[in-house]
PDB file of N, CA and C in Angstrom:
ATOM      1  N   UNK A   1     -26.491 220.032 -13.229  1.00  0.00           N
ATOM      2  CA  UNK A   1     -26.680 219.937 -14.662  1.00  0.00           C
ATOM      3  C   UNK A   1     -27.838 219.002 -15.005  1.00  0.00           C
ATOM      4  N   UNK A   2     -28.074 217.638 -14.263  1.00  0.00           N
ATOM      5  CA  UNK A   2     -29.213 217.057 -14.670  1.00  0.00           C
ATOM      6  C   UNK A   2     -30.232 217.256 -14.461  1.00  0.00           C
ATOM      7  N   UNK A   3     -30.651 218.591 -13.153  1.00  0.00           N
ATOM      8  CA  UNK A   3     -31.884 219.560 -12.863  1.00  0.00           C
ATOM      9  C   UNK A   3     -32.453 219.993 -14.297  1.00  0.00           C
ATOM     10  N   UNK A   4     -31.213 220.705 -14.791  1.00  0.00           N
ATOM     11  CA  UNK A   4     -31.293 221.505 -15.809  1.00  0.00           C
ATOM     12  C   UNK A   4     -31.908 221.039 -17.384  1.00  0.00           C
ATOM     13  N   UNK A   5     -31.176 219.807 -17.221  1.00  0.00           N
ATOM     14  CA  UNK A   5     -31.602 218.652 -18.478  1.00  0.00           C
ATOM     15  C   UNK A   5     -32.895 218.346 -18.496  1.00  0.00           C
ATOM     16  N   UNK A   6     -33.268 217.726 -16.582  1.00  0.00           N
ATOM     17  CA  UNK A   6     -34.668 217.182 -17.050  1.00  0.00           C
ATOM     18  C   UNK A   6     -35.879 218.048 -16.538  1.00  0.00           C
ATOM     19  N   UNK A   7     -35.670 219.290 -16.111  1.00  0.00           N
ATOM     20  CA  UNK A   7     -36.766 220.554 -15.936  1.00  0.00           C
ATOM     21  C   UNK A   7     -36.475 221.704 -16.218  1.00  0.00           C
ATOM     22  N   UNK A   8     -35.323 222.362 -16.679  1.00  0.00           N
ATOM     23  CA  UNK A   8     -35.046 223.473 -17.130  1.00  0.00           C
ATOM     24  C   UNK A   8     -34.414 224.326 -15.774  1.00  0.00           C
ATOM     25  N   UNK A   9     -34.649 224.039 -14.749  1.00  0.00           N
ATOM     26  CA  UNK A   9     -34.588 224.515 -13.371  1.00  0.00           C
ATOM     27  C   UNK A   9     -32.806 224.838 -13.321  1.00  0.00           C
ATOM     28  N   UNK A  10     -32.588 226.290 -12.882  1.00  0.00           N
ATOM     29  CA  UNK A  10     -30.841 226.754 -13.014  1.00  0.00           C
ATOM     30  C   UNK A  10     -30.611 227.313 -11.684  1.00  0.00           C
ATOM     31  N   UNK A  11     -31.479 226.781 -10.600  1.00  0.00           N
ATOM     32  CA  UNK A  11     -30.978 227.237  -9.384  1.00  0.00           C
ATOM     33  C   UNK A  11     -29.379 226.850  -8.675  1.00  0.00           C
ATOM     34  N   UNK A  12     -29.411 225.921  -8.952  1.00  0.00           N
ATOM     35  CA  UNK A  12     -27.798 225.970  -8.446  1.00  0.00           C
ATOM     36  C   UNK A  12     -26.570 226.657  -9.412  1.00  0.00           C
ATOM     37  N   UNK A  13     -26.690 227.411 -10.214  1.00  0.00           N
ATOM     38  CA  UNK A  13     -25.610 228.080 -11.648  1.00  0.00           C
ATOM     39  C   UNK A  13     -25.207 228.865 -11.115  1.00  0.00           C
ATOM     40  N   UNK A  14     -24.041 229.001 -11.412  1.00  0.00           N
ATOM     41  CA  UNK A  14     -23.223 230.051 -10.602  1.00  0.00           C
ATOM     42  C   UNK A  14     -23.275 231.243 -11.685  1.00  0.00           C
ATOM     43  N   UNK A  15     -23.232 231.152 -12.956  1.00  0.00           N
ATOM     44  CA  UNK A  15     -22.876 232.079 -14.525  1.00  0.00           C
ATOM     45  C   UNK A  15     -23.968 231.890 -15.104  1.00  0.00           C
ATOM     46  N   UNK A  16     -25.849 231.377 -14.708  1.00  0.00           N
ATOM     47  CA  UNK A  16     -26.645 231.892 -15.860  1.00  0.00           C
ATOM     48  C   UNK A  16     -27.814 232.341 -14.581  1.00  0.00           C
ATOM     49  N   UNK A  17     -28.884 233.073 -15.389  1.00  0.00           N
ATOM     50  CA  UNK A  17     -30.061 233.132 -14.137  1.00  0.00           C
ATOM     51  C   UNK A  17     -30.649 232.315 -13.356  1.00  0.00           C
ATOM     52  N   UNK A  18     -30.804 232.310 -12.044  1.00  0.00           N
ATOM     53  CA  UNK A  18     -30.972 231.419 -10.936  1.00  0.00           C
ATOM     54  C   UNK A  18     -32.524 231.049 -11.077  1.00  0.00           C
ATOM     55  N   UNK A  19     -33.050 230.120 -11.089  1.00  0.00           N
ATOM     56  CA  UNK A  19     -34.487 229.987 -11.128  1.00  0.00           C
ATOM     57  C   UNK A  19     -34.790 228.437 -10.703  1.00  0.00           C
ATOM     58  N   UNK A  20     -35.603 228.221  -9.574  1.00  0.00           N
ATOM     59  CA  UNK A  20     -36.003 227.407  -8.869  1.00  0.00           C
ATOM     60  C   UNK A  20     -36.989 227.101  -9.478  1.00  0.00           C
ATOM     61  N   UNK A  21     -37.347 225.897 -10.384  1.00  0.00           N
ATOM     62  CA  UNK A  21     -39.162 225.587 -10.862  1.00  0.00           C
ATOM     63  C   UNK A  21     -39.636 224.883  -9.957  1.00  0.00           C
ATOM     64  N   UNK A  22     -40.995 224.571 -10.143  1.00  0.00           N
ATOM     65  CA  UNK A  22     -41.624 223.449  -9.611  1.00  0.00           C
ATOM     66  C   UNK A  22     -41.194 222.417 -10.574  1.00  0.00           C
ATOM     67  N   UNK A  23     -41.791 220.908 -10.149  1.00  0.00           N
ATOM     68  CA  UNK A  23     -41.570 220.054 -10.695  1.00  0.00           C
ATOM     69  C   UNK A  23     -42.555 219.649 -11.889  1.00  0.00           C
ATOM     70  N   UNK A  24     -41.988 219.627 -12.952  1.00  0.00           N
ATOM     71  CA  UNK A  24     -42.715 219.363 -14.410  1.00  0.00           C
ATOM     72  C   UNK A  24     -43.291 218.259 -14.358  1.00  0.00           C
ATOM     73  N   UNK A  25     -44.843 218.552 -15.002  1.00  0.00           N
ATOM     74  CA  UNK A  25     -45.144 216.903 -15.090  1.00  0.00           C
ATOM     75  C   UNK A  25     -45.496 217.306 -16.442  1.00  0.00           C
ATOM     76  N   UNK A  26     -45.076 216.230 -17.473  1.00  0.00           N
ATOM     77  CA  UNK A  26     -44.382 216.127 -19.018  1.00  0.00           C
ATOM     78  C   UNK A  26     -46.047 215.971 -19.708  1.00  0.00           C
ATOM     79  N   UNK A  27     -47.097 215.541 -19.158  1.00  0.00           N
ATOM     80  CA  UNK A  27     -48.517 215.050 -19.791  1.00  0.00           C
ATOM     81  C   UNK A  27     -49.706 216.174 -18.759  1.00  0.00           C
ATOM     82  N   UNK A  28     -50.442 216.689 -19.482  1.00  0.00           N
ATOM     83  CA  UNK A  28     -50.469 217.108 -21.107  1.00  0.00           C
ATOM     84  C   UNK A  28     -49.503 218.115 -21.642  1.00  0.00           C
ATOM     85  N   UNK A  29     -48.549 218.996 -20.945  1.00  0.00           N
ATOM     86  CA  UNK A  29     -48.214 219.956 -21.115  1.00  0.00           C
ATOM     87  C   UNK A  29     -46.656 219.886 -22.061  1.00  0.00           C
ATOM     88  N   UNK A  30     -46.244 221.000 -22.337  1.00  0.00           N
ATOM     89  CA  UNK A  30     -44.299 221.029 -22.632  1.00  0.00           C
ATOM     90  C   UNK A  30     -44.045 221.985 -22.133  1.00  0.00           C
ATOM     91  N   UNK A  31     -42.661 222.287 -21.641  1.00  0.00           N
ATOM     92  CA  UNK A  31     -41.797 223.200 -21.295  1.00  0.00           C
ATOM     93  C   UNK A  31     -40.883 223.570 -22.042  1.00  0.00           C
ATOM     94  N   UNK A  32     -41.128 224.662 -22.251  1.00  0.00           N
ATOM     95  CA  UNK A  32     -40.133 225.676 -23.529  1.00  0.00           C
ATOM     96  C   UNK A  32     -39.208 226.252 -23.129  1.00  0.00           C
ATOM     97  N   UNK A  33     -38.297 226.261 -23.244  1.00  0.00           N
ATOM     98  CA  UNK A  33     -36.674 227.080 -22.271  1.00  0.00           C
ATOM     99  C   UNK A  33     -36.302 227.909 -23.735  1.00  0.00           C
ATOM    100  N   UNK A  34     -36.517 229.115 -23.450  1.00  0.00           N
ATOM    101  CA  UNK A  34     -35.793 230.449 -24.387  1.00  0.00           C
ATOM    102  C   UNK A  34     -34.651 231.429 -23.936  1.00  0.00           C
ATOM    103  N   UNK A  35     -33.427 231.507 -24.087  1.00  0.00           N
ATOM    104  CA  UNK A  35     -32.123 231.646 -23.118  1.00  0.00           C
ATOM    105  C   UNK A  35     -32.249 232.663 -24.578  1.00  0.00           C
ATOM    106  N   UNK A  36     -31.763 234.295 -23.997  1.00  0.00           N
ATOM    107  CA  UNK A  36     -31.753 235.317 -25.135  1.00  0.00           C
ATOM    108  C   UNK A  36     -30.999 236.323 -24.050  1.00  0.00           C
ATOM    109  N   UNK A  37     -30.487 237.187 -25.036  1.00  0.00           N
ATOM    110  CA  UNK A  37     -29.784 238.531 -24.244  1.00  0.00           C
ATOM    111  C   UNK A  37     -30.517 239.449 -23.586  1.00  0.00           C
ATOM    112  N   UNK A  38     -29.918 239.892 -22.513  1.00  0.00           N
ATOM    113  CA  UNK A  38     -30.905 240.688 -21.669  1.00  0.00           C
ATOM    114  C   UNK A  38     -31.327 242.036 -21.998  1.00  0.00           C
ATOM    115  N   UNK A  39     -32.513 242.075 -22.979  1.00  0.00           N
ATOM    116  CA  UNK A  39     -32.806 243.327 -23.407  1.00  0.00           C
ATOM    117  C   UNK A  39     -34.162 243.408 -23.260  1.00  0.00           C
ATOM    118  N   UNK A  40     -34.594 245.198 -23.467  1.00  0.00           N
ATOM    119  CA  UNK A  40     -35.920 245.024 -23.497  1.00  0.00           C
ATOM    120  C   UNK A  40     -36.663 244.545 -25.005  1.00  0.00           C
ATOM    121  N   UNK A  41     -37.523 243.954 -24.418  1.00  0.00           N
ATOM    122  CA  UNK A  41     -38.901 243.555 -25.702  1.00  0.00           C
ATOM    123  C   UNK A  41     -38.811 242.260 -25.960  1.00  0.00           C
ATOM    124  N   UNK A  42     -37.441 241.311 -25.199  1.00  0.00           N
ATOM    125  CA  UNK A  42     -37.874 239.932 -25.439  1.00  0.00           C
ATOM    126  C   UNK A  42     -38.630 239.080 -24.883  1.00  0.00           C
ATOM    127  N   UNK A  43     -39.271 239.537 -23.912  1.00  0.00           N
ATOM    128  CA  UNK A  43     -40.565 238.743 -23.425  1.00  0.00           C
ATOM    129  C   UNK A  43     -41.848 239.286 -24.077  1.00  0.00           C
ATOM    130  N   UNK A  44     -42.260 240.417 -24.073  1.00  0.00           N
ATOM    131  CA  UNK A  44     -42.979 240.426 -25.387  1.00  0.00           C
ATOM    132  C   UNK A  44     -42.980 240.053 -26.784  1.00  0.00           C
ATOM    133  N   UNK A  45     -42.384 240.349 -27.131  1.00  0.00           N
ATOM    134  CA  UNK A  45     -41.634 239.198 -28.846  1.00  0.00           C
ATOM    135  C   UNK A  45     -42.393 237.618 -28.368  1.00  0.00           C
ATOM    136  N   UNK A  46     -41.805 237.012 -27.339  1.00  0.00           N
ATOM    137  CA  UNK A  46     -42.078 235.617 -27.100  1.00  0.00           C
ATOM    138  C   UNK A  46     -43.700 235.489 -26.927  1.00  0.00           C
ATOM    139  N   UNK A  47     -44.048 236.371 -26.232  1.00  0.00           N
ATOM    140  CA  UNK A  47     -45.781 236.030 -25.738  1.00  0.00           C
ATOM    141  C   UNK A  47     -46.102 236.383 -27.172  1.00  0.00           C
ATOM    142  N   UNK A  48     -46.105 237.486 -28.346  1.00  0.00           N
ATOM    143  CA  UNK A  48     -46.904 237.469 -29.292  1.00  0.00           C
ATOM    144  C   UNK A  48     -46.539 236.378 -29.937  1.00  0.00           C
ATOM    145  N   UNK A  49     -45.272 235.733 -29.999  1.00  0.00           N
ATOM    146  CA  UNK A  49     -45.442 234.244 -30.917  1.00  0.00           C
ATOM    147  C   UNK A  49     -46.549 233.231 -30.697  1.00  0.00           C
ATOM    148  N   UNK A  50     -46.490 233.263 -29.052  1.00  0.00           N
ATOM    149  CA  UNK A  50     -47.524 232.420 -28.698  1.00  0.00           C
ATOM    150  C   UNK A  50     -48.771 232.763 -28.753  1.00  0.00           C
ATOM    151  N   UNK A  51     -48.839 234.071 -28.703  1.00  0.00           N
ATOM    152  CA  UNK A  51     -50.405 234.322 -29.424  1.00  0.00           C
ATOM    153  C   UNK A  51     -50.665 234.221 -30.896  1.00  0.00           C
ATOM    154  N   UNK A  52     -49.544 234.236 -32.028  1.00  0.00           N
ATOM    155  CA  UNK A  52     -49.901 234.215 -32.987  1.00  0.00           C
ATOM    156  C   UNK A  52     -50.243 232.274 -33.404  1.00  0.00           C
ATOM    157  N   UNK A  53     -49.117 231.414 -32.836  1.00  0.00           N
ATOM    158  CA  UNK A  53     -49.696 230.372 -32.974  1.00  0.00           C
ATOM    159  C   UNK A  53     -50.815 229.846 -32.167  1.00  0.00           C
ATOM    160  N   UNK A  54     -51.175 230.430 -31.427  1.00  0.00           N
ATOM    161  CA  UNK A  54     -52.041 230.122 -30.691  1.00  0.00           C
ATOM    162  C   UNK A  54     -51.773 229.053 -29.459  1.00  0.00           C
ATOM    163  N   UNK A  55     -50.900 229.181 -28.503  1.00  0.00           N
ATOM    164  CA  UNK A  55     -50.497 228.670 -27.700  1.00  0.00           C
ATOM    165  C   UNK A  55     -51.155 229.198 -26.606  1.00  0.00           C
ATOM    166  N   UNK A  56     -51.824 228.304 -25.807  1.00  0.00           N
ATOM    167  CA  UNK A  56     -52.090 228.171 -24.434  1.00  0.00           C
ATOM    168  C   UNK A  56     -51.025 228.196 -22.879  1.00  0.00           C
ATOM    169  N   UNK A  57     -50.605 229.121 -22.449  1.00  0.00           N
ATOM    170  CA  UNK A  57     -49.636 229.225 -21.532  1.00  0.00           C
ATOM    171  C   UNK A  57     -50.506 228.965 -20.693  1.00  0.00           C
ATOM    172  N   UNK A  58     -49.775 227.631 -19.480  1.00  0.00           N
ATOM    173  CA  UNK A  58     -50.311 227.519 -18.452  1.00  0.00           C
ATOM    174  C   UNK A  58     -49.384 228.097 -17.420  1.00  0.00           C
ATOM    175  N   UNK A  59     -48.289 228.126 -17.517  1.00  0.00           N
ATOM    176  CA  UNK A  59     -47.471 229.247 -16.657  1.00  0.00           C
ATOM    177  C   UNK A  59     -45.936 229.867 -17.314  1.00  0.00           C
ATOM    178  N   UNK A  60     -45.914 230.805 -16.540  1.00  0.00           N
ATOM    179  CA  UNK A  60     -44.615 231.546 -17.537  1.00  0.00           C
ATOM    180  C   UNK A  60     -43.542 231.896 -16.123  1.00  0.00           C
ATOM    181  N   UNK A  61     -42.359 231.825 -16.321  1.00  0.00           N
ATOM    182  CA  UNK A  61     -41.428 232.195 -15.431  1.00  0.00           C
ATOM    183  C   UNK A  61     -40.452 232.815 -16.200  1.00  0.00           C
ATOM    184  N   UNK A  62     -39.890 234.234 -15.493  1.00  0.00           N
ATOM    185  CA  UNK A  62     -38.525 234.964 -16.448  1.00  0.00           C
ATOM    186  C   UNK A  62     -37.489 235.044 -15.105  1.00  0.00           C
ATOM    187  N   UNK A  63     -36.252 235.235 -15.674  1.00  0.00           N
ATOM    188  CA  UNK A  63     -34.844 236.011 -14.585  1.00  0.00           C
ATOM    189  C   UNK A  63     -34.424 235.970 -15.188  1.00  0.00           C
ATOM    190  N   UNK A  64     -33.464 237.135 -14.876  1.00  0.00           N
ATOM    191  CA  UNK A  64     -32.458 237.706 -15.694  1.00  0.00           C
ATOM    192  C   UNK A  64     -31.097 237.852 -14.811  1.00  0.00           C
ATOM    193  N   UNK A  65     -29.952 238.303 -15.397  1.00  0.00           N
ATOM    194  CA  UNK A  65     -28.641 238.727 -15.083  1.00  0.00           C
ATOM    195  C   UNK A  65     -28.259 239.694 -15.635  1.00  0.00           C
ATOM    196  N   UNK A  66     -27.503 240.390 -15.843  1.00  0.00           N
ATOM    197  CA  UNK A  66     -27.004 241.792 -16.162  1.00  0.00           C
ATOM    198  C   UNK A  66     -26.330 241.413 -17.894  1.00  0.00           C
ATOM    199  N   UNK A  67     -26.841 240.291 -18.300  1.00  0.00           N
ATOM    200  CA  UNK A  67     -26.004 239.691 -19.458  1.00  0.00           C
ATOM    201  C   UNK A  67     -27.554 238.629 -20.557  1.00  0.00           C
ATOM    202  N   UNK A  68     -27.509 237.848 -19.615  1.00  0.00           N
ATOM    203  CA  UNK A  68     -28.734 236.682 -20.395  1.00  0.00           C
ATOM    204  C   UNK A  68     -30.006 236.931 -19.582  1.00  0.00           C
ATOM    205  N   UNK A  69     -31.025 236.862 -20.215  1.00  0.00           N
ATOM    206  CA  UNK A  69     -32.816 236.561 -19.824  1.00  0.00           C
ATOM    207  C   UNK A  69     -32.642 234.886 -20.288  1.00  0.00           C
ATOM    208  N   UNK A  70     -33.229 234.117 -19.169  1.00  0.00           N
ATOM    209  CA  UNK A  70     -33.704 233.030 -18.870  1.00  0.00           C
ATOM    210  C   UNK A  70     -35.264 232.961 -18.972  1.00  0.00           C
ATOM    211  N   UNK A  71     -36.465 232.767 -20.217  1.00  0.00           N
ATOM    212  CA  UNK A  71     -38.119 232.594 -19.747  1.00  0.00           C
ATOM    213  C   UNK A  71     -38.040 230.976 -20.435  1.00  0.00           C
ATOM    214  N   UNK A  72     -38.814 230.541 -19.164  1.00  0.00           N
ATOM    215  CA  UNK A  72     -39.574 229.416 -19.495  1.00  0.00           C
ATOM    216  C   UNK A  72     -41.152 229.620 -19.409  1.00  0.00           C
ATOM    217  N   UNK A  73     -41.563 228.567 -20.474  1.00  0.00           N
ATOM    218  CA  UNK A  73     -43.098 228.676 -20.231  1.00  0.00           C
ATOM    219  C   UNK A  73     -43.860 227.199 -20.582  1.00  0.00           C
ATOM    220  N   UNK A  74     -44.409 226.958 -19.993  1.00  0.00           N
ATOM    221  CA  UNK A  74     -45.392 225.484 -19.393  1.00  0.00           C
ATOM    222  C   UNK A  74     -46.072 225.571 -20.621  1.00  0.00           C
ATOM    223  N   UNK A  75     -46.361 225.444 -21.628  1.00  0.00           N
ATOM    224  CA  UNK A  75     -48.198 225.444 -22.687  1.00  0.00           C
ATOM    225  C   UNK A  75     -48.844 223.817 -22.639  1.00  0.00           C
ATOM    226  N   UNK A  76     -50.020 224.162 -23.399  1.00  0.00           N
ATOM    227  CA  UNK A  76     -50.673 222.979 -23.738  1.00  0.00           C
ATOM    228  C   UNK A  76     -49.557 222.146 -25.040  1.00  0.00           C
ATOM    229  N   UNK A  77     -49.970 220.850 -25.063  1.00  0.00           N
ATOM    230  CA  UNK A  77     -49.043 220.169 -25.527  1.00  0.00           C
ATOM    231  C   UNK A  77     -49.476 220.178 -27.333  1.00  0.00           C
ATOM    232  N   UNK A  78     -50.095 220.424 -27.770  1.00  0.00           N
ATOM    233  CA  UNK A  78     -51.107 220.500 -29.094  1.00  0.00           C
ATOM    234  C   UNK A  78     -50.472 222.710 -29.159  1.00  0.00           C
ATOM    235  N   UNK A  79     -49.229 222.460 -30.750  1.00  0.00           N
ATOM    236  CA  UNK A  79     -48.853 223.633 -30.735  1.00  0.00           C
ATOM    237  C   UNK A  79     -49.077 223.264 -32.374  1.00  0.00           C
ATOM    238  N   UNK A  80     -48.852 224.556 -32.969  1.00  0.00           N
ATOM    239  CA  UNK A  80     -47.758 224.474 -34.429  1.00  0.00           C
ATOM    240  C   UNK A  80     -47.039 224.052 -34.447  1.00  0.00           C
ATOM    241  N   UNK A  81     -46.357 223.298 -35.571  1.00  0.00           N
ATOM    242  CA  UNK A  81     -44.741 223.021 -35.188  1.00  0.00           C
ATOM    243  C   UNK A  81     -43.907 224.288 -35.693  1.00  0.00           C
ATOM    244  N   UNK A  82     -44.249 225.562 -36.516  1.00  0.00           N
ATOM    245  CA  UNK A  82     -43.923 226.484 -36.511  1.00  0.00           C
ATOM    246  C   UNK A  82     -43.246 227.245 -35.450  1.00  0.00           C
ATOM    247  N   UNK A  83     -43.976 226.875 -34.434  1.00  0.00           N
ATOM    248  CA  UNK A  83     -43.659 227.568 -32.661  1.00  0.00           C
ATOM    249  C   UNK A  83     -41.884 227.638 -32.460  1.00  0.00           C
ATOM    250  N   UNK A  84     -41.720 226.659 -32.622  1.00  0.00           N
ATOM    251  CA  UNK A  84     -40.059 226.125 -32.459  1.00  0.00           C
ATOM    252  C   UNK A  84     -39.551 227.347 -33.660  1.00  0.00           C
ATOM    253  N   UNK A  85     -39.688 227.118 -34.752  1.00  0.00           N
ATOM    254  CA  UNK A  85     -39.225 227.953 -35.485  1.00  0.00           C
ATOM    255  C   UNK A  85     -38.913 229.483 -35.451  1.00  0.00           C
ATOM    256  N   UNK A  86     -40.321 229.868 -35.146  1.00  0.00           N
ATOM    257  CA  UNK A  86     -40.492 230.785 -34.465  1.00  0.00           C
ATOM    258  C   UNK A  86     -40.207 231.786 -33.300  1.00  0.00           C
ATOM    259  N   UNK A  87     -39.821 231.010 -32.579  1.00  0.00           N
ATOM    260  CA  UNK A  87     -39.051 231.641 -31.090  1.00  0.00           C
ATOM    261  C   UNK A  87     -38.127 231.652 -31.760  1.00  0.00           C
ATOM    262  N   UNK A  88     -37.409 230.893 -32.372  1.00  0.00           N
ATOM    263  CA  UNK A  88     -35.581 230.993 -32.660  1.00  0.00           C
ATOM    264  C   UNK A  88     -35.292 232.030 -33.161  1.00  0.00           C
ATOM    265  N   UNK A  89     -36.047 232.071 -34.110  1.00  0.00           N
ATOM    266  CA  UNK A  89     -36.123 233.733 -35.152  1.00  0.00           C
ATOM    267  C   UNK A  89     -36.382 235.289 -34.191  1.00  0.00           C
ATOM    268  N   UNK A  90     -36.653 234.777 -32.517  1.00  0.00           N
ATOM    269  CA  UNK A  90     -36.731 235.919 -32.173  1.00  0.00           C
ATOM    270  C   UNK A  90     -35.074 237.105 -31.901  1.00  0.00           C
ATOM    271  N   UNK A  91     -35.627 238.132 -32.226  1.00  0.00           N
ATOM    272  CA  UNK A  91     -34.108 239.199 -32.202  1.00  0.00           C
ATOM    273  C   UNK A  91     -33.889 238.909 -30.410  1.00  0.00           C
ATOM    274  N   UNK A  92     -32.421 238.651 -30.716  1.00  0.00           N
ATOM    275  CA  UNK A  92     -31.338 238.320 -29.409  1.00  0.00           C
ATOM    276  C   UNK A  92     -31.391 237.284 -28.818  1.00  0.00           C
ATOM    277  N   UNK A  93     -31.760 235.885 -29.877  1.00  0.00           N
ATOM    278  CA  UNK A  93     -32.111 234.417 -28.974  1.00  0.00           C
ATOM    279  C   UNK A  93     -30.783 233.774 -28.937  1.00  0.00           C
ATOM    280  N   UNK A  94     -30.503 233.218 -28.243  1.00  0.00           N
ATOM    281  CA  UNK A  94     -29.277 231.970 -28.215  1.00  0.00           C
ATOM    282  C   UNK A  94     -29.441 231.199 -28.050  1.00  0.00           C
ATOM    283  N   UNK A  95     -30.458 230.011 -27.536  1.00  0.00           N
ATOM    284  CA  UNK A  95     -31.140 229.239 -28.150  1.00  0.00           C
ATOM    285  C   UNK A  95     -32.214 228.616 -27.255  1.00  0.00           C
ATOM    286  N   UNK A  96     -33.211 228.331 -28.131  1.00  0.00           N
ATOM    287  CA  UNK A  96     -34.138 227.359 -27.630  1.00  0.00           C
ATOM    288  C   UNK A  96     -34.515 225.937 -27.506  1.00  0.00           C
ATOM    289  N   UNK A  97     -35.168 225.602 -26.268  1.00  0.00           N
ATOM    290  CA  UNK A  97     -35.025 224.246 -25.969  1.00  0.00           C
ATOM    291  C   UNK A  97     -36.566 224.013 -25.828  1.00  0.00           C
ATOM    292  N   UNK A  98     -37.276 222.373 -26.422  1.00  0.00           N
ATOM    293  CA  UNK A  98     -38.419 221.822 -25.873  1.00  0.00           C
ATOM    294  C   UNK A  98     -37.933 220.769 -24.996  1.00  0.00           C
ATOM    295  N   UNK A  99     -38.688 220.698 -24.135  1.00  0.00           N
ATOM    296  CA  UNK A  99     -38.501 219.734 -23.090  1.00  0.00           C
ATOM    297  C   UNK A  99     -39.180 218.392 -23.045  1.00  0.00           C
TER     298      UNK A  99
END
């Protein structure tokens, strides 16, 4: 659980998607954790937010389960504060986290 707290990382979960990160380094960047139902079009939905605010992805990671999509994504640290807003509002989110 404290993997999870302080990098988003759910490799040891027995009940959500398994995903091993590298290790976050917090300057300049943030890590965005978006936990949504496993359907199609929610990773697209997410990348056009970030193109509409204009977010810089320096890396993106997805997994899924037969139930929840797990994407995290690394950006530059200089966003909208809209961004937050924004992902939440995406169709089938359960919720989002900045890191």
């Amino acid at each position: 659980m404290l993997e999870y707290n302080v990098t988003g990382s759910t490799f040891t979960s027995v009940n959500f998607p398994r995903i091993n990160l590298p290790p976050y380094d917090k300057s300049p960047s943030r890590r965005l954790l978006h936990v949504h139902q496993n359907v199609p079009g929610v990773l697209s939905h997410i990348n056009g937010i970030f193109a509409k605010n204009n977010v810089n992805v320096l890396s993106q990671y997805l997994r899924t389960n037969e139930l929840i999509g797990y994407a995290i994504a690394d950006v530059d640290a200089e966003y909208k504060d809209s961004l937050f807003d924004d992902l939440q509002k995406v169709p089938h989110t359960i919720k989002v986290r900045i890191l």
